[in-house]
C-alpha atoms as a PDB file:
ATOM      1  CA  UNK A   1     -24.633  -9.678 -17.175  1.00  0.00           C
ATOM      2  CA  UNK A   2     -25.234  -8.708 -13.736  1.00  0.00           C
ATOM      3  CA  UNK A   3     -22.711  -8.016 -10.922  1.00  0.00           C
ATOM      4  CA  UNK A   4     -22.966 -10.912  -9.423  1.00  0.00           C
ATOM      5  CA  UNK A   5     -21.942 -13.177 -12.332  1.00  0.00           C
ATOM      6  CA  UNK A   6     -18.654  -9.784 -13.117  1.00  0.00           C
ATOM      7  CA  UNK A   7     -17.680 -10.490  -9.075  1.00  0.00           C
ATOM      8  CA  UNK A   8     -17.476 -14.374 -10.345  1.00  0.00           C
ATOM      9  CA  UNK A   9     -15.485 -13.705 -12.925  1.00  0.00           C
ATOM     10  CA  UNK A  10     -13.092 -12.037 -11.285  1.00  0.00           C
ATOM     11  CA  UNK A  11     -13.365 -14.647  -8.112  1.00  0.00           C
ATOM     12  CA  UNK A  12     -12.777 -17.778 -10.421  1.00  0.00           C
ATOM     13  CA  UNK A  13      -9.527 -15.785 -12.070  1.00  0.00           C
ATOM     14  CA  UNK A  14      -8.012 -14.478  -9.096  1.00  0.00           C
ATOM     15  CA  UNK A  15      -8.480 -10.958  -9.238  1.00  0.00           C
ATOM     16  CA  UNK A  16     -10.806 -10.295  -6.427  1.00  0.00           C
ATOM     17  CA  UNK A  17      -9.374 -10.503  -2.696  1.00  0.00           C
ATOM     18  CA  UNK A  18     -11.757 -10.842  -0.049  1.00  0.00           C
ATOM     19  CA  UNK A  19     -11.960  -7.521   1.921  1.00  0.00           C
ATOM     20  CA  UNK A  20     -12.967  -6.545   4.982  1.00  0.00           C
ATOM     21  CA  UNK A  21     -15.867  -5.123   4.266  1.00  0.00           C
ATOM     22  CA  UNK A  22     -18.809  -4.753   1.267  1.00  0.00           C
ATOM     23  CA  UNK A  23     -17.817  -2.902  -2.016  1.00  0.00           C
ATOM     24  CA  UNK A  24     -20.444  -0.968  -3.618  1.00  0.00           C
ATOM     25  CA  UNK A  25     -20.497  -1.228  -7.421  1.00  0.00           C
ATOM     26  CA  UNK A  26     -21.944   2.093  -8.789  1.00  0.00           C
ATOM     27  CA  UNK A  27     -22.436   3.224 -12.654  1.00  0.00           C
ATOM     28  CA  UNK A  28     -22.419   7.038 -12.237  1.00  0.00           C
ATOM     29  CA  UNK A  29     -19.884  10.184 -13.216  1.00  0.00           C
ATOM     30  CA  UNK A  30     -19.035  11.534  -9.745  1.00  0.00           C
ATOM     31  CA  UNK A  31     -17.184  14.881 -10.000  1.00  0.00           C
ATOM     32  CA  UNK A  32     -13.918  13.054  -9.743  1.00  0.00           C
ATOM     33  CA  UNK A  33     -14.526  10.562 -12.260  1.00  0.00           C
ATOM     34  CA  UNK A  34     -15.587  13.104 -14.874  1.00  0.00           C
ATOM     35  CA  UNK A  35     -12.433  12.086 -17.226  1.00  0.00           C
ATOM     36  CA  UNK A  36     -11.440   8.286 -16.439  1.00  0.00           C
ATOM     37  CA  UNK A  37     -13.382   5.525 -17.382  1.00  0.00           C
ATOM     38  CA  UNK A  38     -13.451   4.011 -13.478  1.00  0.00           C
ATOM     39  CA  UNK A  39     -12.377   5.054 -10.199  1.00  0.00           C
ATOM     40  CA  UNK A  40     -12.353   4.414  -6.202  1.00  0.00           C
ATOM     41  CA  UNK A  41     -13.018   5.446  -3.229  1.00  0.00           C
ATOM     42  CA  UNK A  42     -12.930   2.885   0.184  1.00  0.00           C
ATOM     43  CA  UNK A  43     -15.982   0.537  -0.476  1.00  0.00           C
ATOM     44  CA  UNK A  44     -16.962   2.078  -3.216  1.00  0.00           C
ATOM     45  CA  UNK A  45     -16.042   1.806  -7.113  1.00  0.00           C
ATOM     46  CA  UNK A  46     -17.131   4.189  -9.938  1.00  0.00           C
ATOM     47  CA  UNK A  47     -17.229   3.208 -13.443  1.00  0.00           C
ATOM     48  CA  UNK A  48     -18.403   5.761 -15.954  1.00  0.00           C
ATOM     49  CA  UNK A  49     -21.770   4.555 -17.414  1.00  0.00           C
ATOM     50  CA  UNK A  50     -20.081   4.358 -20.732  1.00  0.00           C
ATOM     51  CA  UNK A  51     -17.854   1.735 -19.956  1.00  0.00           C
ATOM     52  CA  UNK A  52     -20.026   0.127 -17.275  1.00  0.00           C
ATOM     53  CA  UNK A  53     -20.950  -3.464 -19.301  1.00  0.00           C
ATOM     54  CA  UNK A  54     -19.806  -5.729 -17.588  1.00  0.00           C
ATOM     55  CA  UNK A  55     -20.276  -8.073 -19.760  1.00  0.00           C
ATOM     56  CA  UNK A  56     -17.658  -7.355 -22.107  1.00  0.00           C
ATOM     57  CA  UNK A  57     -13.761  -7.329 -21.237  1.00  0.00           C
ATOM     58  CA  UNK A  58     -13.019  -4.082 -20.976  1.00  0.00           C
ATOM     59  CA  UNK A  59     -15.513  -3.919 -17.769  1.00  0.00           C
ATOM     60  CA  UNK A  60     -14.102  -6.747 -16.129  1.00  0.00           C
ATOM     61  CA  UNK A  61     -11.095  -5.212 -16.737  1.00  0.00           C
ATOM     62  CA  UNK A  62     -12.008  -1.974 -15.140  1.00  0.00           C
ATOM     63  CA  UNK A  63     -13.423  -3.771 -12.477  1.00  0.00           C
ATOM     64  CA  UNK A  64     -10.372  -5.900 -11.686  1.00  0.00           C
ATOM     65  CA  UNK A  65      -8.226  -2.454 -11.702  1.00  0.00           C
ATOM     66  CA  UNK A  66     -10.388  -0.562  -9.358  1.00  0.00           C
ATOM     67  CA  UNK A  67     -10.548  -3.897  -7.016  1.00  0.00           C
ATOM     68  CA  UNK A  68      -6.932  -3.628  -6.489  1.00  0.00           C
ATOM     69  CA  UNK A  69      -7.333   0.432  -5.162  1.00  0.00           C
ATOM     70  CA  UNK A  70     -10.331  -1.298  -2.934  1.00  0.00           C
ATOM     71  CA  UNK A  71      -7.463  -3.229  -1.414  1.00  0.00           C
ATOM     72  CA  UNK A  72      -5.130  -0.621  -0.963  1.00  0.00           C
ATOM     73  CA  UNK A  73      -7.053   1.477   0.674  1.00  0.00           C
ATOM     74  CA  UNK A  74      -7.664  -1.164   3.456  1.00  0.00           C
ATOM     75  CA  UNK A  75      -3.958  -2.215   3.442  1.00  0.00           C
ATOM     76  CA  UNK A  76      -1.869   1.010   2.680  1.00  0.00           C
ATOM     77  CA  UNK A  77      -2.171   2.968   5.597  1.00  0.00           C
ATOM     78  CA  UNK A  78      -2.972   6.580   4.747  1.00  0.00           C
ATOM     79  CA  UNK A  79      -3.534   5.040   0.780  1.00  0.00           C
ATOM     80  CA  UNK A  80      -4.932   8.498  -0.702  1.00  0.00           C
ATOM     81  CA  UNK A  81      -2.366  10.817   0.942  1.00  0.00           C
ATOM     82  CA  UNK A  82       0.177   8.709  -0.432  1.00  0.00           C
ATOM     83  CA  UNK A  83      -1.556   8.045  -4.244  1.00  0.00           C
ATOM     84  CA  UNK A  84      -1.975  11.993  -3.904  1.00  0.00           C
ATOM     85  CA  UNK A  85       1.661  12.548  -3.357  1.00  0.00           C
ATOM     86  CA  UNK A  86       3.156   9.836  -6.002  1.00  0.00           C
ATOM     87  CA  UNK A  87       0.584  11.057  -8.756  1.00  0.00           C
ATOM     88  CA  UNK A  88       2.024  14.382  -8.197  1.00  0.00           C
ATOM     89  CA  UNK A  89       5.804  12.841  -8.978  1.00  0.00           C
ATOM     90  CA  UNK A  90       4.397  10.971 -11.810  1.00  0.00           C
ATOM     91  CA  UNK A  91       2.469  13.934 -13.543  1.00  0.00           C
ATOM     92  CA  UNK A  92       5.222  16.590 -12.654  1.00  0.00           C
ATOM     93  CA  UNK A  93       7.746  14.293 -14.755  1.00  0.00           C
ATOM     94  CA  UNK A  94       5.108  13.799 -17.874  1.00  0.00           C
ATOM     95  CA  UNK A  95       4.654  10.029 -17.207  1.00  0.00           C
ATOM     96  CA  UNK A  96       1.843   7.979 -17.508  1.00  0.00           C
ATOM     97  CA  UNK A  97      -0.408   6.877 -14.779  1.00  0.00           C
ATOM     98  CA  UNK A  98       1.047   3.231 -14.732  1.00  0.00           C
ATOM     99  CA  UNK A  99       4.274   4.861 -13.915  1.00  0.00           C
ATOM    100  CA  UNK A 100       2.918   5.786 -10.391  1.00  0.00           C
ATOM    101  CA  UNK A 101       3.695   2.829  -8.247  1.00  0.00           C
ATOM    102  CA  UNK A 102       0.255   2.623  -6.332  1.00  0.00           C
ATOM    103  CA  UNK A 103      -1.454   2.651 -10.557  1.00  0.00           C
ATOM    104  CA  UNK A 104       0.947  -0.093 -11.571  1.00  0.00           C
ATOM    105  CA  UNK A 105      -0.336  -2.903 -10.070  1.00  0.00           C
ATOM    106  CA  UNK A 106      -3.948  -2.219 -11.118  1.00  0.00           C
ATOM    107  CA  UNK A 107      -2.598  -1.445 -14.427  1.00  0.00           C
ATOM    108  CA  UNK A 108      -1.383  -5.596 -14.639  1.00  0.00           C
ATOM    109  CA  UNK A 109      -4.582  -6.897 -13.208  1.00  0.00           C
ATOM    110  CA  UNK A 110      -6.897  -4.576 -15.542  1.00  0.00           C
ATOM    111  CA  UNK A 111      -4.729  -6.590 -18.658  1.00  0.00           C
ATOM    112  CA  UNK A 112      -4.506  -9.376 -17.394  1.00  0.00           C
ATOM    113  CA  UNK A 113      -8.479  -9.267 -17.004  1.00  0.00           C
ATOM    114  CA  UNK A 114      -9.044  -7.873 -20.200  1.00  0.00           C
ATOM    115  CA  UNK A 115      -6.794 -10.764 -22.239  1.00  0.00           C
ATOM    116  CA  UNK A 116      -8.418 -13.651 -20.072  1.00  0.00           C
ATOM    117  CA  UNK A 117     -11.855 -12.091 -21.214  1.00  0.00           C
ATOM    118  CA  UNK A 118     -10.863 -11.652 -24.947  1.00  0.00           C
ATOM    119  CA  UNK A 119      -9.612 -15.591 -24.843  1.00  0.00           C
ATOM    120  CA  UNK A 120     -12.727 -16.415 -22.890  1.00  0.00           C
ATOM    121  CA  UNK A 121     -14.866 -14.979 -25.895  1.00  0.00           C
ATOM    122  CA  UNK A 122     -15.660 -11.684 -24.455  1.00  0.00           C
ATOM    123  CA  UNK A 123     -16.447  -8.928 -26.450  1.00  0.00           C
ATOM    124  CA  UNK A 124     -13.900  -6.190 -26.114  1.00  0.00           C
ATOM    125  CA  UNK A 125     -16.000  -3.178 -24.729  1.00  0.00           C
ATOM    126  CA  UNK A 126     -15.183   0.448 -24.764  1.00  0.00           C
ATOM    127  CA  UNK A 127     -11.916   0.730 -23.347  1.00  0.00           C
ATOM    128  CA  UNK A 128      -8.719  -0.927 -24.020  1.00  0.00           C
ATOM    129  CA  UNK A 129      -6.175  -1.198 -21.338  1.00  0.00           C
ATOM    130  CA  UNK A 130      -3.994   1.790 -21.532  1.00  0.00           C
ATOM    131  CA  UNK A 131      -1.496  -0.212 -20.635  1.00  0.00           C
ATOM    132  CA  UNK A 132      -2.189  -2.347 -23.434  1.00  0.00           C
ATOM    133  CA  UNK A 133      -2.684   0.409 -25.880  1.00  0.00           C
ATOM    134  CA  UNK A 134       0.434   2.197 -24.932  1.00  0.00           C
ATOM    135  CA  UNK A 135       2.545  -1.589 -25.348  1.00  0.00           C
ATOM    136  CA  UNK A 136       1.144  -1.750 -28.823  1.00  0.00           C
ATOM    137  CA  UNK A 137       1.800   2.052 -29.752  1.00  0.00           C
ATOM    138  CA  UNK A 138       5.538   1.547 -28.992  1.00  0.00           C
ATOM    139  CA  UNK A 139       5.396  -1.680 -31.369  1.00  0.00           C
ATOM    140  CA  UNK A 140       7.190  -4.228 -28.674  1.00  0.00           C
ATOM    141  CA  UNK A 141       7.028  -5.411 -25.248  1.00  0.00           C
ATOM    142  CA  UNK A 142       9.373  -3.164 -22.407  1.00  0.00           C
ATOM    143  CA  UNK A 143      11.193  -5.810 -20.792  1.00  0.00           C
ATOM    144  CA  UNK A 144       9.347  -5.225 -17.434  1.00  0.00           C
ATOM    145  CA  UNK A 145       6.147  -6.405 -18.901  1.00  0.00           C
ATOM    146  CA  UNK A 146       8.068  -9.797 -19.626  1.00  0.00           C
ATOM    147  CA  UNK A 147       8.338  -9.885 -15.767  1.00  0.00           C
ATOM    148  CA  UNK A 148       4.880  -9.639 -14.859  1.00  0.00           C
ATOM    149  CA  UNK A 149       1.396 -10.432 -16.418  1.00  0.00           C
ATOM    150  CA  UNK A 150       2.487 -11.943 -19.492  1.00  0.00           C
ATOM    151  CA  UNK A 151       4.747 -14.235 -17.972  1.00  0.00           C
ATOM    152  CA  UNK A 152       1.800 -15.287 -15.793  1.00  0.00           C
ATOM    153  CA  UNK A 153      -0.335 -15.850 -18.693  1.00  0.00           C
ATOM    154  CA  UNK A 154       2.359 -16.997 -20.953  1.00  0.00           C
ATOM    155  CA  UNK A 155       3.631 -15.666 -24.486  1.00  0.00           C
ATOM    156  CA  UNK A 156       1.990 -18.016 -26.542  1.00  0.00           C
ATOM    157  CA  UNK A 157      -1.489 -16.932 -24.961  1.00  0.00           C
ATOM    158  CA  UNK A 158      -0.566 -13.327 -25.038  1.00  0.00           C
ATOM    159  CA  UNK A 159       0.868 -12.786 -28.752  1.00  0.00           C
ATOM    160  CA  UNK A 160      -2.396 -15.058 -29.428  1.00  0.00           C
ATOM    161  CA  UNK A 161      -4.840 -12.121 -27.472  1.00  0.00           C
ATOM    162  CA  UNK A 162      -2.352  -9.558 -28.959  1.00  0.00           C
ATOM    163  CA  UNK A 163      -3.153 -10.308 -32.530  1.00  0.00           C
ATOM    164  CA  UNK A 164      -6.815  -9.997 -31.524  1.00  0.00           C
ATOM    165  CA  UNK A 165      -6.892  -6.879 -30.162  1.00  0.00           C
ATOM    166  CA  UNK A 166      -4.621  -5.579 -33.059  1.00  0.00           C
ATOM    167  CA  UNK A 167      -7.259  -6.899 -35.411  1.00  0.00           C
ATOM    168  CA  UNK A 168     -10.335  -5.781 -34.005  1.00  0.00           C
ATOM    169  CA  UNK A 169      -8.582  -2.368 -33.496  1.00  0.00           C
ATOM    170  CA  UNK A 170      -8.064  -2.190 -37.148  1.00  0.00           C
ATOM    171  CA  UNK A 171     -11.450  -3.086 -38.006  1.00  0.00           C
ATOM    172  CA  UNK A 172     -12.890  -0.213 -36.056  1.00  0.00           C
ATOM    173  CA  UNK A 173     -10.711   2.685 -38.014  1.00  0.00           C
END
């Protein structure tokens, strides 16, 4: 799939703001991208080559998470003093990345990507949403969650997508 028919994707869903200016999509392992699976920088997003197909739902996903930094950076004045500084907090306390405010956001969008793309008849890719993964782990929900992308996509759809990933999960241990 190219990046042209990923951008649509994420265009006809939603999850891709218009910006100021052009992003530049780029599979590579910059120096601080060694140990995620994607990351930003203003106009520019980095997805490690190993997760880089976008043609499965775990790179839309990815793609969708690092579009929301792309708009932070243009609307957060001073975005990656202020990431550095809550990342910090979050570390420093042992909590996970979603737990940083500036993450959590991305965090939704890269799920919600990733179930729209499972019901859509994507396969799943490399990565599952560590949101996700950590909501399964714990074996229920967290109230917040209720709240926010699952209500949007409704529980019907996501138990549905749920069962799915739980599945294919299982099949690949």
């Amino acid at each position: 799939m190219s990046t042209q028919e990923a951008v649509a994707f994420l265009e006809t869903h939603g999850f891709m703001p218009t910006l100021r200016g052009p992003v530049e999509l780029y599979s590579g392992i910059p120096a601080m991208a060694m140990e995620r699976a994607a990351s930003s920088r203003p106009n520019r997003i980095t997805i490690h080559p190993r997760y880089a197909d976008l043609d499965t739902a775990s790179g839309k996903a990815l793609l969708a998470h690092e579009w929301v930094h792309q708009q932070q950076f243009e609307n957060i004045p001073d975005f990656k003093h202020t990431y550095a500084i809550e990342q910090r907090r979050v570390e420093r306390a042992g909590l996970p990345p979603y737990a940083n405010i500036l993450e959590r956001p991305a965090y939704e969008r890269e799920v919600q990507a990733y179930l729209i793309a499972l019901e859509e008849g994507y396969p799943p890719g490399e990565h599952v949403p560590l949101l996700l993964r950590d909501s399964i782990a714990a074996g229920a929900f967290t109230s917040d969650m209720s709240t926010g992308f699952f209500r949007a996509l409704g529980a019907g759809l996501a138990i549905g997508l749920l069962a799915l990933v739980l599945t294919y999960a299982k099949m690949r241990t």
